[in-house]
N, C-alpha and C. Protein backbone atom coordinates (compact mmCIF):
# COMPACT_ATOMS: atom_id res chain seq x y z
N UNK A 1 5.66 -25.09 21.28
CA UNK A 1 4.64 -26.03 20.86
C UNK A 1 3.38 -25.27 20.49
N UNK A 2 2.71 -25.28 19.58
CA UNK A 2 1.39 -24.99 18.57
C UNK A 2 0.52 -25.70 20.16
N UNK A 3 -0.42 -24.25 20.05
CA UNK A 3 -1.83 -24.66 20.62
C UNK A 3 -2.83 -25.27 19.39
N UNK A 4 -3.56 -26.06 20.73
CA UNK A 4 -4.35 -26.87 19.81
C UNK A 4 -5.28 -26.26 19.08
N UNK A 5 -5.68 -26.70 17.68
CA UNK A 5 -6.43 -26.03 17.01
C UNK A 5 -8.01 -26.63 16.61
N UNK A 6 -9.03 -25.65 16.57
CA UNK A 6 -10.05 -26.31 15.72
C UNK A 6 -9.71 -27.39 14.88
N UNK A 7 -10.96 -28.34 15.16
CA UNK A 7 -10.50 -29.74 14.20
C UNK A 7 -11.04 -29.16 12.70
N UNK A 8 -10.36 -29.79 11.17
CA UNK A 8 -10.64 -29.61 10.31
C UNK A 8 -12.46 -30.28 9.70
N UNK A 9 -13.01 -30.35 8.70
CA UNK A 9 -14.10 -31.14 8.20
C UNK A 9 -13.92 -32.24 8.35
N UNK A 10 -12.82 -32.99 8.01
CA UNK A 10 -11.66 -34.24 8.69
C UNK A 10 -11.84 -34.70 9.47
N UNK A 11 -11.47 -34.00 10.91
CA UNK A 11 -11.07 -34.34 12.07
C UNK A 11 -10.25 -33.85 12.19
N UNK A 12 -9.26 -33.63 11.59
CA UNK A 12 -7.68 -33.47 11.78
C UNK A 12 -7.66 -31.70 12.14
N UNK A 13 -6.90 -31.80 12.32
CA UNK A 13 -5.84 -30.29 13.15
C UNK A 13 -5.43 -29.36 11.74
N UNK A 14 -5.75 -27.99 12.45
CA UNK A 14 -5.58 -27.31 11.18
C UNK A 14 -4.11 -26.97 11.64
N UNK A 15 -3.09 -26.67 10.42
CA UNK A 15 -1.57 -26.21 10.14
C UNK A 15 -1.51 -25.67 9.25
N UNK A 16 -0.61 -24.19 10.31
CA UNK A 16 -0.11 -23.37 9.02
C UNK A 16 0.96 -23.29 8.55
N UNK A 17 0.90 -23.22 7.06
CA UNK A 17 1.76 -23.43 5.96
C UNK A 17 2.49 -21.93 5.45
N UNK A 18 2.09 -21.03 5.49
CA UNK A 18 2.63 -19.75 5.35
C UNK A 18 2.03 -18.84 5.72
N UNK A 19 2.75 -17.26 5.80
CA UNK A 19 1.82 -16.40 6.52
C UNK A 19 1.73 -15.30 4.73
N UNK A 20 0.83 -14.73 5.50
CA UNK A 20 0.18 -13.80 3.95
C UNK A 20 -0.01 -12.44 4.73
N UNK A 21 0.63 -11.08 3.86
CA UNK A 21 0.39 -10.14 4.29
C UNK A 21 -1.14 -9.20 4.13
N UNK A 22 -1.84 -10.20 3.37
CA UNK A 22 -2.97 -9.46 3.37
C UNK A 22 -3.80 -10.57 2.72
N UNK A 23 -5.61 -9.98 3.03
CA UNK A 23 -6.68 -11.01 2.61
C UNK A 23 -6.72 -11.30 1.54
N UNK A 24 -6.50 -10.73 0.62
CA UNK A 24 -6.34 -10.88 -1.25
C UNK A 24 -5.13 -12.15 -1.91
N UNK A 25 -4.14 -11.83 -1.01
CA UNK A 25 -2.96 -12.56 -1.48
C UNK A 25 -3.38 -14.03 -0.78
N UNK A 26 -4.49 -14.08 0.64
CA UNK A 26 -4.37 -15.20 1.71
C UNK A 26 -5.57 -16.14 0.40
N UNK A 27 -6.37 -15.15 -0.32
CA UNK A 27 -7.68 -15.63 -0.72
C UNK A 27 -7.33 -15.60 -2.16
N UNK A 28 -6.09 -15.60 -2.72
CA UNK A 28 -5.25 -15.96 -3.89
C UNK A 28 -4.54 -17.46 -4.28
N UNK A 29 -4.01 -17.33 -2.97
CA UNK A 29 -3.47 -18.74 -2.32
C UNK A 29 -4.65 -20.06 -1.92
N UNK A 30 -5.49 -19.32 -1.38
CA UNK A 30 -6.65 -20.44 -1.36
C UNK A 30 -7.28 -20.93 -2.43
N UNK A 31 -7.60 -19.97 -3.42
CA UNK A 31 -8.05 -20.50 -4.43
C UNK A 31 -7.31 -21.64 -5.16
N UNK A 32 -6.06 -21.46 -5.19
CA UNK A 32 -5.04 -22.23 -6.28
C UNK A 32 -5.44 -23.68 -4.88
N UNK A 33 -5.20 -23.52 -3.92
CA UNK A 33 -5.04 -25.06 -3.32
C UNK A 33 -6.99 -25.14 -3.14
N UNK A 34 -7.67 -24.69 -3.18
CA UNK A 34 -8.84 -25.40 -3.52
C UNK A 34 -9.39 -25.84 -5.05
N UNK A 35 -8.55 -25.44 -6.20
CA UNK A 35 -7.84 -25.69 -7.16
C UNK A 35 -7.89 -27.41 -7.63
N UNK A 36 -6.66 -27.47 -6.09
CA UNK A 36 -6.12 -29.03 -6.33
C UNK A 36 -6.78 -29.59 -5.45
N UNK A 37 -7.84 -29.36 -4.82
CA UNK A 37 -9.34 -30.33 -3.85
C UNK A 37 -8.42 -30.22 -2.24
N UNK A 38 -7.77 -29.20 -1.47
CA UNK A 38 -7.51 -28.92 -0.42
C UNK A 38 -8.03 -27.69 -0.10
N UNK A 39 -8.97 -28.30 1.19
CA UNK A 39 -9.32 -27.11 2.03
C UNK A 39 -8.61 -26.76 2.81
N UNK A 40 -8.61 -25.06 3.02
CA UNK A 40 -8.13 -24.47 3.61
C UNK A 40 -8.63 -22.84 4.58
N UNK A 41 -7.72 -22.55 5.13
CA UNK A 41 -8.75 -21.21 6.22
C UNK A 41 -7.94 -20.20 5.69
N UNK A 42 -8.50 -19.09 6.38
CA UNK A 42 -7.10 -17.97 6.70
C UNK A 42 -7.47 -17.66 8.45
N UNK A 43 -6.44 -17.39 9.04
CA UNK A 43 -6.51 -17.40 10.49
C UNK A 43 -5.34 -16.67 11.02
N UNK A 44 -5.61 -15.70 12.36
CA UNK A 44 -4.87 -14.77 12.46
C UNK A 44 -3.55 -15.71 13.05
N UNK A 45 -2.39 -14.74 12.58
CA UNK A 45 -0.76 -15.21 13.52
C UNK A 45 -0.65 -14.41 14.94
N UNK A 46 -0.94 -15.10 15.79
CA UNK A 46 -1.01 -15.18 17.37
C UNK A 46 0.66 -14.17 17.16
N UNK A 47 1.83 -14.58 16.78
CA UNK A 47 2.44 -13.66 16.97
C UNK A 47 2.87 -12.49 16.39
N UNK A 48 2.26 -12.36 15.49
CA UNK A 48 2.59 -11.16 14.60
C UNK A 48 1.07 -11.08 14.31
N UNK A 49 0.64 -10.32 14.57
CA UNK A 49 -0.86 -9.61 14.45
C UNK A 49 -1.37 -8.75 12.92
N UNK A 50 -0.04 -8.32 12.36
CA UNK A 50 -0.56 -7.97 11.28
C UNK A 50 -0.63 -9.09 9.99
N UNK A 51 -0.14 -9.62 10.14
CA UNK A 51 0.04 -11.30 9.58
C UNK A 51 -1.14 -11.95 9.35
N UNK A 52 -1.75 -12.88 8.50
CA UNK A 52 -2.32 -14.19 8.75
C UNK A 52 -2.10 -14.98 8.03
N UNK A 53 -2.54 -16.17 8.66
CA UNK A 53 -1.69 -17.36 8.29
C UNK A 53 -2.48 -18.24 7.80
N UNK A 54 -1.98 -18.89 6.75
CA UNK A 54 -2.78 -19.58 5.81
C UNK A 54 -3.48 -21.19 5.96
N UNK A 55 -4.20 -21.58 6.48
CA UNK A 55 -3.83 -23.30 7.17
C UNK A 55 -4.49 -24.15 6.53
N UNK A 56 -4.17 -25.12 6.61
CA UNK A 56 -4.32 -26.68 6.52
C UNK A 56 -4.72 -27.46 6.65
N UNK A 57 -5.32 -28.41 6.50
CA UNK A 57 -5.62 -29.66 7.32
C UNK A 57 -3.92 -30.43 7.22
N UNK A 58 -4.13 -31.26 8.38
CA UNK A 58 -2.73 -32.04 8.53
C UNK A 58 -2.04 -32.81 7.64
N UNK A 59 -2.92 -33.34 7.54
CA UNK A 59 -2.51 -34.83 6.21
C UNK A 59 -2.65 -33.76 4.60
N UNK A 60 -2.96 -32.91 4.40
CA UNK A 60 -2.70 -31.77 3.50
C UNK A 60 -1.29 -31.27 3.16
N UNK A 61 -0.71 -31.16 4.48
CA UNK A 61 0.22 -29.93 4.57
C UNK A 61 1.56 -29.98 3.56
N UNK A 62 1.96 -31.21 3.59
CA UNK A 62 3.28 -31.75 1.87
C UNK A 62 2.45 -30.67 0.99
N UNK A 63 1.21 -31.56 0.16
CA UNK A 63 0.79 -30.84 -1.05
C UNK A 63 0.21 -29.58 -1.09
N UNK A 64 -0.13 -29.26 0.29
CA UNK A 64 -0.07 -27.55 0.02
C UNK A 64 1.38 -26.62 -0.22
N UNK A 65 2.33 -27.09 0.43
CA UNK A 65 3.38 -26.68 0.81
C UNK A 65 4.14 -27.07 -0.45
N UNK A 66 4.04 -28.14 -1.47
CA UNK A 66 4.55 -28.10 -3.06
C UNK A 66 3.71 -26.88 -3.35
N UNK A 67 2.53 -27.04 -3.94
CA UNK A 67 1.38 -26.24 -4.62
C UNK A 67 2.03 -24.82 -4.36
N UNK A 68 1.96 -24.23 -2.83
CA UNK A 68 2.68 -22.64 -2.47
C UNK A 68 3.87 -22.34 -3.31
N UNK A 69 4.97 -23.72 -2.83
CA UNK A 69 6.09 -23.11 -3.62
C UNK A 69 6.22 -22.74 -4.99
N UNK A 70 5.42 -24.16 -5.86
CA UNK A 70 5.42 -23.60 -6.95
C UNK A 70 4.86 -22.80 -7.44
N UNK A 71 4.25 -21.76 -6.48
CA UNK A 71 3.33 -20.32 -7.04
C UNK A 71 4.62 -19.50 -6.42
N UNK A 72 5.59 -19.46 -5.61
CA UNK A 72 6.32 -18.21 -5.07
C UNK A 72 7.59 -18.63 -6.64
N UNK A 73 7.73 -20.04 -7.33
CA UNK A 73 8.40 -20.45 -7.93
C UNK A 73 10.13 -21.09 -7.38
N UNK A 74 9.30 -21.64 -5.85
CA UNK A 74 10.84 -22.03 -5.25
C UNK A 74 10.36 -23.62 -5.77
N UNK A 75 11.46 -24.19 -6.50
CA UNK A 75 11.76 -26.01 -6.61
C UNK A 75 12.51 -26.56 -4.86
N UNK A 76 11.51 -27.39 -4.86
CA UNK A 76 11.93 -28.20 -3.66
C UNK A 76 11.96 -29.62 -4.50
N UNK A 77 12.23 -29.97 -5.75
CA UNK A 77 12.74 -31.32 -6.59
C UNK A 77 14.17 -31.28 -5.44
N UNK A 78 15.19 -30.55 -5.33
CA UNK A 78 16.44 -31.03 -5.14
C UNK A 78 16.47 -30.70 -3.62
N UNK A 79 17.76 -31.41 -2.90
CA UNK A 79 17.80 -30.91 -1.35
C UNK A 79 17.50 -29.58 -0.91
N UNK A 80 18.44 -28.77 -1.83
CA UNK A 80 18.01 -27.41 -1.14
C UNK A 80 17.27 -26.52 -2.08
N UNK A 81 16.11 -26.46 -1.22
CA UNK A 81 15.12 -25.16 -2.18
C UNK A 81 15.90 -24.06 -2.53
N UNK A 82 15.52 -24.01 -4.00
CA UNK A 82 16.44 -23.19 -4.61
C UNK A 82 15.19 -21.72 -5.35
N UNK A 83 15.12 -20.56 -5.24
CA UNK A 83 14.10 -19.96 -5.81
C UNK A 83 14.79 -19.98 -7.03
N UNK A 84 13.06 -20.32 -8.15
CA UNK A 84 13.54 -20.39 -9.70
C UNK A 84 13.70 -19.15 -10.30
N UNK A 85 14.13 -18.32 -11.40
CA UNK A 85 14.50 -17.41 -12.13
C UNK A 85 13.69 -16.73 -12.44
N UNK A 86 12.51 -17.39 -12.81
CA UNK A 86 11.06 -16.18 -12.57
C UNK A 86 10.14 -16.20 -11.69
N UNK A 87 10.06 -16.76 -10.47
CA UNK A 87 9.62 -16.72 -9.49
C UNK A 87 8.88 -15.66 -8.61
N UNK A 88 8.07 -15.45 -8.20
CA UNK A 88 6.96 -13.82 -7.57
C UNK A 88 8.10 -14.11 -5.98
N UNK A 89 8.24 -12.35 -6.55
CA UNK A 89 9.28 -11.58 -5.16
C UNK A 89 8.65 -11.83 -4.09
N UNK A 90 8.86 -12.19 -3.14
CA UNK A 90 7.97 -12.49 -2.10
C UNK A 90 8.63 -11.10 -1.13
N UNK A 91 7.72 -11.03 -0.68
CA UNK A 91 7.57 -9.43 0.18
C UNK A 91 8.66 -9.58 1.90
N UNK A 92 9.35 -8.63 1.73
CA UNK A 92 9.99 -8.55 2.91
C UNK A 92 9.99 -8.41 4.48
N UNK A 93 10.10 -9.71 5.30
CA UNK A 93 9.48 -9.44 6.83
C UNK A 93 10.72 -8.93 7.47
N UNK A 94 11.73 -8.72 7.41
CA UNK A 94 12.62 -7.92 8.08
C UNK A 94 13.05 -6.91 7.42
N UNK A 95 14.13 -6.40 8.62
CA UNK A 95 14.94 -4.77 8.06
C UNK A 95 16.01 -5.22 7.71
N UNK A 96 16.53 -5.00 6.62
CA UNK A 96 17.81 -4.74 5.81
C UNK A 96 18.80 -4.42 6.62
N UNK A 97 18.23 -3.46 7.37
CA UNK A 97 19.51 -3.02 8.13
C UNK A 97 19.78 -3.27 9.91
N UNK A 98 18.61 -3.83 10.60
CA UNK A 98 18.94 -3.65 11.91
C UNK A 98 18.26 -5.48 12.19
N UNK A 99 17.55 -6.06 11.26
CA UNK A 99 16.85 -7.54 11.00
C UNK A 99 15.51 -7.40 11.69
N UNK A 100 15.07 -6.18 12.55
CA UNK A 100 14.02 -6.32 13.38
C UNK A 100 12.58 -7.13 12.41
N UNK A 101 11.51 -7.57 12.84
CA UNK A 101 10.53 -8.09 12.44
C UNK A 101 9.54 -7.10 12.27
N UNK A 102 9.83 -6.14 12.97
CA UNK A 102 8.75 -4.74 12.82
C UNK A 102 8.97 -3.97 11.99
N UNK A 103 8.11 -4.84 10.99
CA UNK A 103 8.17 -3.68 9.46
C UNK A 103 6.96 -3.65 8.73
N UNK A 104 6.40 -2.67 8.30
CA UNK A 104 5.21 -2.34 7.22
C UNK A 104 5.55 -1.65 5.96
N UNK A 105 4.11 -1.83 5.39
CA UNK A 105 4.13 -1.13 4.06
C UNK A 105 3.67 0.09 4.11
N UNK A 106 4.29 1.28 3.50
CA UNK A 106 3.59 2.14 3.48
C UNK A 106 2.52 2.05 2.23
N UNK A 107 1.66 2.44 1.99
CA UNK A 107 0.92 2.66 1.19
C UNK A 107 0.55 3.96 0.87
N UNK A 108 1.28 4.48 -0.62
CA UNK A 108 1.91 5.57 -0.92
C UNK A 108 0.35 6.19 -1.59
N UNK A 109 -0.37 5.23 -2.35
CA UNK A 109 -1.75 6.15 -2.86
C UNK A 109 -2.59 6.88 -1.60
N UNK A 110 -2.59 6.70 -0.84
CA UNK A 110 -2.96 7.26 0.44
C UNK A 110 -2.02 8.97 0.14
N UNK A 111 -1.04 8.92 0.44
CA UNK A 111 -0.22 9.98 0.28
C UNK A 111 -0.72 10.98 -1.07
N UNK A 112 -0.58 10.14 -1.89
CA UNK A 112 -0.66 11.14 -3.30
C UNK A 112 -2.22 11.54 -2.90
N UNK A 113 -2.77 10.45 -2.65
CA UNK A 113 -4.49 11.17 -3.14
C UNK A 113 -4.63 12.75 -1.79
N UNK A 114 -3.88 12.65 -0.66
CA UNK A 114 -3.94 13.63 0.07
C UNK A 114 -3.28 15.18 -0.04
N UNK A 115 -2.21 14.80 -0.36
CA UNK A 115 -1.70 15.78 -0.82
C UNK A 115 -1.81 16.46 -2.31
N UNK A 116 -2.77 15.79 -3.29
CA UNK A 116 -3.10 15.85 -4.91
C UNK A 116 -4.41 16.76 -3.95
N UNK A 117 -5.50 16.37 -3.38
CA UNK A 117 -6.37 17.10 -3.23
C UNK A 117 -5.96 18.44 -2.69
N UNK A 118 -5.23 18.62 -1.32
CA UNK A 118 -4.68 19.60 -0.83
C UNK A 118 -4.01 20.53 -1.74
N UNK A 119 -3.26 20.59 -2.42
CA UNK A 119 -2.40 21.06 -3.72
C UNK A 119 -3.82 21.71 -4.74
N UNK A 120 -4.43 21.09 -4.82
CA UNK A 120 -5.89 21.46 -6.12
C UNK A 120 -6.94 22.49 -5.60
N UNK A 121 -7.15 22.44 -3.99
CA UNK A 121 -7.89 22.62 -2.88
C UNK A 121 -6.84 24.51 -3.18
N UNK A 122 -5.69 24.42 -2.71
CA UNK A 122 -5.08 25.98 -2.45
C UNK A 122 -4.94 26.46 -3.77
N UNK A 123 -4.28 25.79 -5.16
CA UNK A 123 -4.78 26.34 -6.08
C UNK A 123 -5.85 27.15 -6.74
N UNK A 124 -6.88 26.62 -6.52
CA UNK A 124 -8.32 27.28 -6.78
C UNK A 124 -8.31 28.49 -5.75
N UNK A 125 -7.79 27.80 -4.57
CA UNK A 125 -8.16 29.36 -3.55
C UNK A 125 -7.75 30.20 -4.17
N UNK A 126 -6.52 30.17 -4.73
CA UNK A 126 -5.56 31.19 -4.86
C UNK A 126 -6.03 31.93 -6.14
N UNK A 127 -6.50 31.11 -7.52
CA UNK A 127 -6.64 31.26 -8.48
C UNK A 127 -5.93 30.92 -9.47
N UNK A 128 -5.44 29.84 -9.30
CA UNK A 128 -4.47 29.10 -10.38
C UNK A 128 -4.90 27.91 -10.56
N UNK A 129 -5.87 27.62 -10.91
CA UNK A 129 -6.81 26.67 -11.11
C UNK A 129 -5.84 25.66 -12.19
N UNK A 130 -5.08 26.30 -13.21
CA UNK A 130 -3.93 25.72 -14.47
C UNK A 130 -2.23 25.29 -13.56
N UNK A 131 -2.33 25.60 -12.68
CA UNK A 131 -0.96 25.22 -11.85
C UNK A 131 -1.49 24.18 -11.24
N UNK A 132 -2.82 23.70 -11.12
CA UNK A 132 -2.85 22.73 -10.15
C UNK A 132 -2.24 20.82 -10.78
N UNK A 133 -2.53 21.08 -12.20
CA UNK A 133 -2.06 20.04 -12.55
C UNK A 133 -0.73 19.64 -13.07
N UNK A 134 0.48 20.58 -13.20
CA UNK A 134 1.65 20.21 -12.66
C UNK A 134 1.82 20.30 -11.74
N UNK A 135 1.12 20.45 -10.00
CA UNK A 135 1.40 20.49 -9.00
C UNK A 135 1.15 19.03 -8.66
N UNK A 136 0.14 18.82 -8.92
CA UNK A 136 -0.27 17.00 -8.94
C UNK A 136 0.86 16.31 -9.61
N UNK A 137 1.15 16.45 -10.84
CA UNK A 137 2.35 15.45 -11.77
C UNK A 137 3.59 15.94 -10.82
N UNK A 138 3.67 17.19 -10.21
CA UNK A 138 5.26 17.18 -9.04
C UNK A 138 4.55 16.37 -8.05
N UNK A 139 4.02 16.04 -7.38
CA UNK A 139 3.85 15.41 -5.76
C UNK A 139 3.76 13.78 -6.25
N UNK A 140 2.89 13.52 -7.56
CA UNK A 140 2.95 11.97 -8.29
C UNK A 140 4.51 11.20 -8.01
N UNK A 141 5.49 12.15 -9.10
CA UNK A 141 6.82 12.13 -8.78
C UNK A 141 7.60 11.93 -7.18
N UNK A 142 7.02 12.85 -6.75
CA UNK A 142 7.65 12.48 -4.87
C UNK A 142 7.34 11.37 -4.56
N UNK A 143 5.95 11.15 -4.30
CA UNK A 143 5.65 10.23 -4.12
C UNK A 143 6.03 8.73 -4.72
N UNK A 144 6.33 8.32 -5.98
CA UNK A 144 6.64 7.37 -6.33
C UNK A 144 8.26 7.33 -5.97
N UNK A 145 8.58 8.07 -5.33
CA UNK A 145 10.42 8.22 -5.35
C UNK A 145 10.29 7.43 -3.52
N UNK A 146 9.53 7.08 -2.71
CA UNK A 146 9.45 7.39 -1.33
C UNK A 146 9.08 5.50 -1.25
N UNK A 147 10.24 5.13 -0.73
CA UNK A 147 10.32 3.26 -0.97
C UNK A 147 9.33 3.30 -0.29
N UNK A 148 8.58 1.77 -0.21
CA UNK A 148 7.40 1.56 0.06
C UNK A 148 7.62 0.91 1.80
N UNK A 149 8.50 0.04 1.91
CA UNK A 149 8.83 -0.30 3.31
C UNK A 149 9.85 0.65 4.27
N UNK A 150 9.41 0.25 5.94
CA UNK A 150 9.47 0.91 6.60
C UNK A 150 9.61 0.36 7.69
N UNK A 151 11.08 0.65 8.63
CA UNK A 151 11.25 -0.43 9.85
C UNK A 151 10.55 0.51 10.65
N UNK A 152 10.12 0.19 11.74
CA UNK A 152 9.65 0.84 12.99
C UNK A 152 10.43 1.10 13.86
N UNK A 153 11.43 0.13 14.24
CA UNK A 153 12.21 0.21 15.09
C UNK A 153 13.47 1.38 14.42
N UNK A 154 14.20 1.03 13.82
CA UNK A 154 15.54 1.90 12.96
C UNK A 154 14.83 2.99 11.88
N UNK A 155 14.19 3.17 11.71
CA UNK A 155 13.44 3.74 10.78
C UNK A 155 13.99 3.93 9.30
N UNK A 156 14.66 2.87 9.04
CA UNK A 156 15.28 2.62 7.50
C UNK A 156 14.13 2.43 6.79
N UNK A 157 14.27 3.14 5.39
CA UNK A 157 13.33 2.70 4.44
C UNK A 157 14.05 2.49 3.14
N UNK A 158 13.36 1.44 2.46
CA UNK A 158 13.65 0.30 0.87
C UNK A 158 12.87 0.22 0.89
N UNK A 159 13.14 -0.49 -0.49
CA UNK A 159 12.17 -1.18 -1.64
C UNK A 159 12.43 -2.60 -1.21
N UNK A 160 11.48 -3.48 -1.58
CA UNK A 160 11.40 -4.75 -0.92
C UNK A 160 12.04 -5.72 -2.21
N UNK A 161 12.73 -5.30 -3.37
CA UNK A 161 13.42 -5.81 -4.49
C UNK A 161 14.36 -5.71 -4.02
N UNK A 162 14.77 -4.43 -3.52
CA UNK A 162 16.80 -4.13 -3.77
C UNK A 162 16.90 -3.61 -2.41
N UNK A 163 17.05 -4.53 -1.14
CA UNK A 163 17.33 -3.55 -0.33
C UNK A 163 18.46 -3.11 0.06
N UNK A 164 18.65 -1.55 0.67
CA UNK A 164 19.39 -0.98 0.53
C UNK A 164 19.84 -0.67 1.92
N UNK A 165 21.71 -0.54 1.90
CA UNK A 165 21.86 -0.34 3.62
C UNK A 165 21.91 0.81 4.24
């Protein structure tokens, strides 16, 4: 059972409708349903901490919950939600291979920009100031080869399109 929540401008009880892996995508989503004249929060997921969750007012929650789908492009017209053919990939909360819930993104520009400086940094020491920039276009390459997700637990890593066993 949901602890009770701050009352909305309403009165009513805020509910969440989906979780969002980050503030951009949570404050993407808000816009489109303040859009259609529903307010809404972003507020942390009590159980998954890296999570937050997108909410509601009560008497909201149907037409937010059309409005979402038809931005991920799932039709809920027929019994069973069916995702449509061009529809936005929605990002992966489990492992491919072991189902755990403990999974992140790596975030690979982090990588390149560290190792691009480091690489440019011993070049110059050395005096190859002209090697440093196919040393950058080789580590670019690694780096984009190195899937972006990452279980914690099994330590499998994919791509969150095709995952792989």
């Amino acid at each position: 059972m949901r602890e009770s929540q701050p009352l909305s401008e309403t009165g009513e009880r805020w509910i969440a409708v989906t979780k969002v892996q980050s503030p951009g995508e949570g404050e993407a989503l808000r816009a489109s349903l303040r859009n259609a004249g529903i307010a809404s929060r972003l507020g942390h997921d009590a159980s998954f901490a890296q999570h937050l969750e997108l909410q509601v007012a009560e008497a909201d929650v149907d037409e937010a919950d059309r409005i979402i789908n038809g931005l991920y492009g799932i039709d809920d017209s027929s019994e069973g939600a069916q995702p449509s053919e061009e529809g936005a990939p929605q990002s992966p909360l489990v492992c491919p291979n072991c189902a755990s819930s403990d999974v992140r993104r790596e975030y690979r520009f982090r990588l390149f920009v560290l190792f691009s400086l480091l690489a440019i940094g011993v070049c110059v020491a050395v005096g190859q100031p002209d090697v440093a920039f196919l040393v950058v276009c080789v580590i670019a390459i690694a780096v984009l080869l190195i899937p972006p997700w990452h279980c914690r637990e099994c330590g499998q890593r994919w791509r969150g399109y095709n995952p792989q066993p």
